[in-house]
N, C-alpha and C. Protein backbone atom coordinates (compact mmCIF):
# COMPACT_ATOMS: atom_id res chain seq x y z
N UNK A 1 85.73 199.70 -45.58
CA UNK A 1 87.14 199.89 -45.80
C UNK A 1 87.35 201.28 -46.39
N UNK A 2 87.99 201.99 -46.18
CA UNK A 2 89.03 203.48 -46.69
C UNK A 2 88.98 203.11 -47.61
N UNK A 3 88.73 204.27 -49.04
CA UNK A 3 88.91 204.64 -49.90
C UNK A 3 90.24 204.17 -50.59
N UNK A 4 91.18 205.18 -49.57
CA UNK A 4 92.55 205.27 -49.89
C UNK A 4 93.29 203.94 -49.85
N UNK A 5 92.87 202.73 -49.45
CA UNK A 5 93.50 201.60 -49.59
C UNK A 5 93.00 201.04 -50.59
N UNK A 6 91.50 201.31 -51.29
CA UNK A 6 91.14 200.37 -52.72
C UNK A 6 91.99 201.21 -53.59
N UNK A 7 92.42 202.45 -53.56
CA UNK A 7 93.29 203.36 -54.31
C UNK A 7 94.48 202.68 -54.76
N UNK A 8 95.20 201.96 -53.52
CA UNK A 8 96.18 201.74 -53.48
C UNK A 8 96.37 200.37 -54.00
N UNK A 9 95.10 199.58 -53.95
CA UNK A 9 95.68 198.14 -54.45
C UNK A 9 95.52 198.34 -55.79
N UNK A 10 94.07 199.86 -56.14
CA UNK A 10 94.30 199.23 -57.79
C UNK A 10 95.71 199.72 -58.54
N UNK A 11 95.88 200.27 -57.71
CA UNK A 11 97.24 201.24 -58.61
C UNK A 11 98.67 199.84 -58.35
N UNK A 12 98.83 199.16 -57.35
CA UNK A 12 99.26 197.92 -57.33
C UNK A 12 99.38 197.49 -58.94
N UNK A 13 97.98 197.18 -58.88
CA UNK A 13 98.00 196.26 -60.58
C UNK A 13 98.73 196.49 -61.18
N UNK A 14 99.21 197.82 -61.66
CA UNK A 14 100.25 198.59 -62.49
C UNK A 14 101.68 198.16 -62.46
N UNK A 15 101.95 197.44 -61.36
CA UNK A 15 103.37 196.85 -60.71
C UNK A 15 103.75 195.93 -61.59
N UNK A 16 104.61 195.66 -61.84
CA UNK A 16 105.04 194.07 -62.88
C UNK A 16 105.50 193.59 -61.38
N UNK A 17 104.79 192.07 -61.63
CA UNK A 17 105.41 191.46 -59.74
C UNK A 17 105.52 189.99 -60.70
N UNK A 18 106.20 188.68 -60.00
CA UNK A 18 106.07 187.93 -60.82
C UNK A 18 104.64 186.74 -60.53
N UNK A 19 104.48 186.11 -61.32
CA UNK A 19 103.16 185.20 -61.46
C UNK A 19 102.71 184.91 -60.04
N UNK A 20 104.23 184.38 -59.81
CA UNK A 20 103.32 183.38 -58.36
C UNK A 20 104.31 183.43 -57.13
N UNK A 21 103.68 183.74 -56.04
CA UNK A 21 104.64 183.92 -54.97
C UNK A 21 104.12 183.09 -53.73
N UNK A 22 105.09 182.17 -52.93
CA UNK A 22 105.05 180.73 -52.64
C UNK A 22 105.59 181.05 -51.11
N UNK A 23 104.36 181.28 -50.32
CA UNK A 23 105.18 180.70 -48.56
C UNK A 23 104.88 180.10 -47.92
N UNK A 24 105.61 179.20 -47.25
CA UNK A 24 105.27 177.99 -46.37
C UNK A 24 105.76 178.06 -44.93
N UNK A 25 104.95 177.74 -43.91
CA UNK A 25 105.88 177.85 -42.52
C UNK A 25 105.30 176.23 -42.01
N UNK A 26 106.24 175.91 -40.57
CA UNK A 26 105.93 174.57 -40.28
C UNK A 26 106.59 174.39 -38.95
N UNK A 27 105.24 174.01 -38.28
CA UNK A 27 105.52 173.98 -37.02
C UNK A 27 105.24 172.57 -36.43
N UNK A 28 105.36 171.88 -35.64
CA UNK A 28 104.82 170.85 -34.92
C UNK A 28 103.26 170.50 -35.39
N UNK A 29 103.14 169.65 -35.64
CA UNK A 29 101.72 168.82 -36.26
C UNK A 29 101.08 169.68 -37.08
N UNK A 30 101.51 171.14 -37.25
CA UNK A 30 101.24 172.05 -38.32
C UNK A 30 101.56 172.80 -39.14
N UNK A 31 101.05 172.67 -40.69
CA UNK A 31 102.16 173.52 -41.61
C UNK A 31 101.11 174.14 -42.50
N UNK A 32 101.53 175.10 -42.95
CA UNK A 32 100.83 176.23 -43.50
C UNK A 32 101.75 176.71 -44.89
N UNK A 33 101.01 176.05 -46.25
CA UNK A 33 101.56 176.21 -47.39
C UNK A 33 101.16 177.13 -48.30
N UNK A 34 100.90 178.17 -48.79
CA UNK A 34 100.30 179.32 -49.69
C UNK A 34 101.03 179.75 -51.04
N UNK A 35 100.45 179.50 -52.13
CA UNK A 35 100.53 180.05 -53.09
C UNK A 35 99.96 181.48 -53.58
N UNK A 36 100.58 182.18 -53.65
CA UNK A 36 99.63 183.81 -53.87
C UNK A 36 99.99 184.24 -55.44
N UNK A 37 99.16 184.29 -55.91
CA UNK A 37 99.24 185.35 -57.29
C UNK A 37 99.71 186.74 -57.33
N UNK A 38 100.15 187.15 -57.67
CA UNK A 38 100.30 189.27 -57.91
C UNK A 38 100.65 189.63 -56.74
N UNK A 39 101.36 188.61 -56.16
CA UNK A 39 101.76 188.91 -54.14
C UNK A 39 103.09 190.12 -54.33
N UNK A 40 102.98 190.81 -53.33
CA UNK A 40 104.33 191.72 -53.39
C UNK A 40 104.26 192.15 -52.15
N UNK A 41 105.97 192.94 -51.49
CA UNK A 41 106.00 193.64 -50.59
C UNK A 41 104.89 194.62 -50.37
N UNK A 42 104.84 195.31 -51.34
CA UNK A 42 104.01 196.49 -51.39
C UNK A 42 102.42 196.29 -51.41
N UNK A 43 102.07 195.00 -51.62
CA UNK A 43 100.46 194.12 -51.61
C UNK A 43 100.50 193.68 -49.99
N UNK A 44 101.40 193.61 -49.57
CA UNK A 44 101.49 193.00 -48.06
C UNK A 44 101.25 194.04 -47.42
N UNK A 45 102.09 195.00 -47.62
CA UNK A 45 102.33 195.91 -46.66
C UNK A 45 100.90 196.92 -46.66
N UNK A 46 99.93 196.93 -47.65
CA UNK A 46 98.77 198.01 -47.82
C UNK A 46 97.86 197.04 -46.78
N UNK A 47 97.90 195.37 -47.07
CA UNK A 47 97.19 194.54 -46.39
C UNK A 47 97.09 194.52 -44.93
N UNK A 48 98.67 195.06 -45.13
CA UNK A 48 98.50 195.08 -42.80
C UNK A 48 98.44 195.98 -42.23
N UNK A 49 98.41 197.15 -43.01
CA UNK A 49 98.04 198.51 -42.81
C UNK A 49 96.35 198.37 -42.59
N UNK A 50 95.80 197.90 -43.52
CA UNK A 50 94.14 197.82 -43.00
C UNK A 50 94.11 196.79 -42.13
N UNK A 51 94.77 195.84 -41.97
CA UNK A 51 94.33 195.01 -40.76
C UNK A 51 94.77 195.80 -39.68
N UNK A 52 95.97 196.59 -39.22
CA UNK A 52 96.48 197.41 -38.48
C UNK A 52 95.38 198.33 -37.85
N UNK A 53 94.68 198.97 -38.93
CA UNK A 53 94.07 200.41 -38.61
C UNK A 53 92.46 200.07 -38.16
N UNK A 54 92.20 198.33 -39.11
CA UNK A 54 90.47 198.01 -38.70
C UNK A 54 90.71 197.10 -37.25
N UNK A 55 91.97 196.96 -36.97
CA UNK A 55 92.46 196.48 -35.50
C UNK A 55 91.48 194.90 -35.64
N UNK A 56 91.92 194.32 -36.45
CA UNK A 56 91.21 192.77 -36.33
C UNK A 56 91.50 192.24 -35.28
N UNK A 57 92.69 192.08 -34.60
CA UNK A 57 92.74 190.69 -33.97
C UNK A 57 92.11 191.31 -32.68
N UNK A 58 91.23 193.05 -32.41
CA UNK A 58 90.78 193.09 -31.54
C UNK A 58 89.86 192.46 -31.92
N UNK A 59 89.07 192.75 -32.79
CA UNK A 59 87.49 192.27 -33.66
C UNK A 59 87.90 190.91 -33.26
N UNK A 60 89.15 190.39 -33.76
CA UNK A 60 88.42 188.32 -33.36
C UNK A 60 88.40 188.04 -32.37
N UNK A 61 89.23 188.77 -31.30
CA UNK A 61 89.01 188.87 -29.83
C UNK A 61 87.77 188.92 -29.35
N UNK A 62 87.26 190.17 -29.68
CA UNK A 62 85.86 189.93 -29.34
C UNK A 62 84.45 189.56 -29.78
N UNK A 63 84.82 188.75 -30.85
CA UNK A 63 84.10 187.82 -31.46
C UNK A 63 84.08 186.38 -30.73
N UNK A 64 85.21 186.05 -30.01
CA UNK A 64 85.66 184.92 -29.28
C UNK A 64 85.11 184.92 -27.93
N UNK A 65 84.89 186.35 -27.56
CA UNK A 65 84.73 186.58 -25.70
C UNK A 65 83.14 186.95 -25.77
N UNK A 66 82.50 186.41 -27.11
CA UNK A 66 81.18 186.70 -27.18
C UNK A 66 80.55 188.43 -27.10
N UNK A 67 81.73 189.15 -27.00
CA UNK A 67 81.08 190.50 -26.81
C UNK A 67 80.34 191.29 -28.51
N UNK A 68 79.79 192.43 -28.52
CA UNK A 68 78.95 192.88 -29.43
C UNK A 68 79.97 192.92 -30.95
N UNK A 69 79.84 192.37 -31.85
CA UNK A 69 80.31 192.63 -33.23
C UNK A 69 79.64 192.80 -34.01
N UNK A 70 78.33 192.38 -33.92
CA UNK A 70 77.55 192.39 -35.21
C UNK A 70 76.40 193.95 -34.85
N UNK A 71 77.45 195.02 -35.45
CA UNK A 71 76.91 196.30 -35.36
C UNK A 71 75.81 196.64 -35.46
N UNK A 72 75.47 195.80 -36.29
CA UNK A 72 73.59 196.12 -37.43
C UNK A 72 72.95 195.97 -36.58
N UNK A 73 73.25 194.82 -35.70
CA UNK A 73 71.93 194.41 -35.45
C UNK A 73 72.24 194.52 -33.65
N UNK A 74 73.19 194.96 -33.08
CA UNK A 74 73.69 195.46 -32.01
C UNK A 74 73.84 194.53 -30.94
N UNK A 75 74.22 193.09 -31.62
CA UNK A 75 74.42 191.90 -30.66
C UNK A 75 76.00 191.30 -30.74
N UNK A 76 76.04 190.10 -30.08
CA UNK A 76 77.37 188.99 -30.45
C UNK A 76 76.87 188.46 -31.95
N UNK A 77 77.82 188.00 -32.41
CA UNK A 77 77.93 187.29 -33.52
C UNK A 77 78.51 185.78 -32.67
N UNK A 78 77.49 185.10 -33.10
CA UNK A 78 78.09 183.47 -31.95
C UNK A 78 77.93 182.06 -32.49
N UNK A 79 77.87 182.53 -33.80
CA UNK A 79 78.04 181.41 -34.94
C UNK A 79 78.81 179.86 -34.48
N UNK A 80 80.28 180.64 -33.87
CA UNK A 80 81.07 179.66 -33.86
C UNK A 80 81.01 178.80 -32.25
N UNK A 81 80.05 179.74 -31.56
CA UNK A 81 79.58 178.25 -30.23
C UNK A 81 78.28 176.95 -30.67
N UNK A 82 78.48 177.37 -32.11
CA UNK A 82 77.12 176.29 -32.24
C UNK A 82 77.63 175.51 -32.72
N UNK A 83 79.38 175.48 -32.88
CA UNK A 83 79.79 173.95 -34.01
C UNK A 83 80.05 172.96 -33.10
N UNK A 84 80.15 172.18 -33.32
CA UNK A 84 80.32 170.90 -32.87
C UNK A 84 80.94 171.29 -31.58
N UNK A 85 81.23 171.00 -30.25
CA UNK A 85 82.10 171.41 -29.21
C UNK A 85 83.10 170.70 -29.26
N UNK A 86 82.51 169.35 -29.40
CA UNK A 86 83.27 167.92 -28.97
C UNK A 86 84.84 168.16 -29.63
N UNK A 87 84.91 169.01 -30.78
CA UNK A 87 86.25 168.77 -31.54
C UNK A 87 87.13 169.81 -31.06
N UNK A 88 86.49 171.20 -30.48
CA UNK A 88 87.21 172.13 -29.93
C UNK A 88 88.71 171.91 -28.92
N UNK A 89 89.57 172.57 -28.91
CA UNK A 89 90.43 172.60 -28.64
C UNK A 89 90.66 173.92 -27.76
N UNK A 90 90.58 173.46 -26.84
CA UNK A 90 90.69 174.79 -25.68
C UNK A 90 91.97 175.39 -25.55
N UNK A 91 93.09 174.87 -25.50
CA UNK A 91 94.30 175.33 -26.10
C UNK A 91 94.96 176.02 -26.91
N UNK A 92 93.99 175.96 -27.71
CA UNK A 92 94.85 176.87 -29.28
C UNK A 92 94.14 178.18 -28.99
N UNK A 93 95.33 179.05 -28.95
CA UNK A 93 95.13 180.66 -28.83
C UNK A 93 95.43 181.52 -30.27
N UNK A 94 94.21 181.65 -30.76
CA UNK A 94 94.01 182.18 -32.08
C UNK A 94 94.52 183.54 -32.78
N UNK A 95 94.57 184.01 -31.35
CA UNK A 95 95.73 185.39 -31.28
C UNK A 95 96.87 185.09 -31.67
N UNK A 96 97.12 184.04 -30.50
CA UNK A 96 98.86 184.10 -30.61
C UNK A 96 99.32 183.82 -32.15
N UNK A 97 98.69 183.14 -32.35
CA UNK A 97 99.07 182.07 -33.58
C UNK A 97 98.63 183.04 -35.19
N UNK A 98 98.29 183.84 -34.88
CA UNK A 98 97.95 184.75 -35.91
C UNK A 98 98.70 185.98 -36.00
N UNK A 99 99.29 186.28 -35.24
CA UNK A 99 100.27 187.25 -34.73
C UNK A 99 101.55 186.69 -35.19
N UNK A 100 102.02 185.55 -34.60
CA UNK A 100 102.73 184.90 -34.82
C UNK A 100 103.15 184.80 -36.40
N UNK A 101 101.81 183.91 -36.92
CA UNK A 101 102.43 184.11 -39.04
C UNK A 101 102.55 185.59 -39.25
N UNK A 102 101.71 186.38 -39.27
CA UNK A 102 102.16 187.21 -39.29
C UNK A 102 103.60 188.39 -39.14
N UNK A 103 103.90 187.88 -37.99
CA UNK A 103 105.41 188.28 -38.09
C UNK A 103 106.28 187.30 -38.81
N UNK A 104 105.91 186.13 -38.92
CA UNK A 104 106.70 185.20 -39.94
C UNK A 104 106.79 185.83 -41.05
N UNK A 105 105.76 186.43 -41.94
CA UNK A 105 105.19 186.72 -42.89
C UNK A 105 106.05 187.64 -43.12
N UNK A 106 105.92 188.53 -42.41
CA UNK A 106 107.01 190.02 -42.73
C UNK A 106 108.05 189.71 -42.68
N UNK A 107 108.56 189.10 -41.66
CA UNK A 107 110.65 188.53 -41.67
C UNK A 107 110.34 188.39 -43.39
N UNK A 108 109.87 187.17 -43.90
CA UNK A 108 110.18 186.74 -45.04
C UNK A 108 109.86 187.82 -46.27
N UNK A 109 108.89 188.47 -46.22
CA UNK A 109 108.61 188.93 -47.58
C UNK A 109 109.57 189.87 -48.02
């Protein structure tokens, strides 16, 4: 991670924000409840700036399509074809749905 973003969260600390900051979304057979401590616009916004710039949801993309992530050692990372199959859900698109809170996330904060 950049320098300039551990810069930025410690200088965060300095913020008076209040104790506890509370979001919930809820969708069909699923709801998603979070309590955050020291949460703020300005804690969000440094947060999606590095997810922005380390481009994750390419990284989980291709963590999912089995292609090379695990740099070190110059292979797939494929942890997650060894769990159980039987419970998998071929349907749920991990993108969408992450993208998705995400823009929830920002409307609200």
């Amino acid at each position: 991670m950049k320098n300039k973003y551990l810069k930025e969260l410690k200088s965060l600390k300095k913020l008076s924000t209040s104790s506890l900051f509370h979001k919930g979304f809820k969708l069909p057979y699923f709801t998603i409840s979070s309590t955050y401590q020291n949460y703020s616009k300005d804690v969000f916004q440094i947060l999606d700036n590095i997810y922005q710039e380390l481009k994750i949801d390419v990284l989980i993309s291709a963590l999912l399509d089995g292609k090379e992530v695990n740099f070190t050692e110059k292979k797939a990372a494929l942890h997650h074809r060894y769990r159980d199959l039987s419970q998998k859900n071929n349907d749920f698109d991990s993108i969408s749905t992450s993208r998705f809170f995400l823009k929830k996330i920002k409307e609200n904060s």
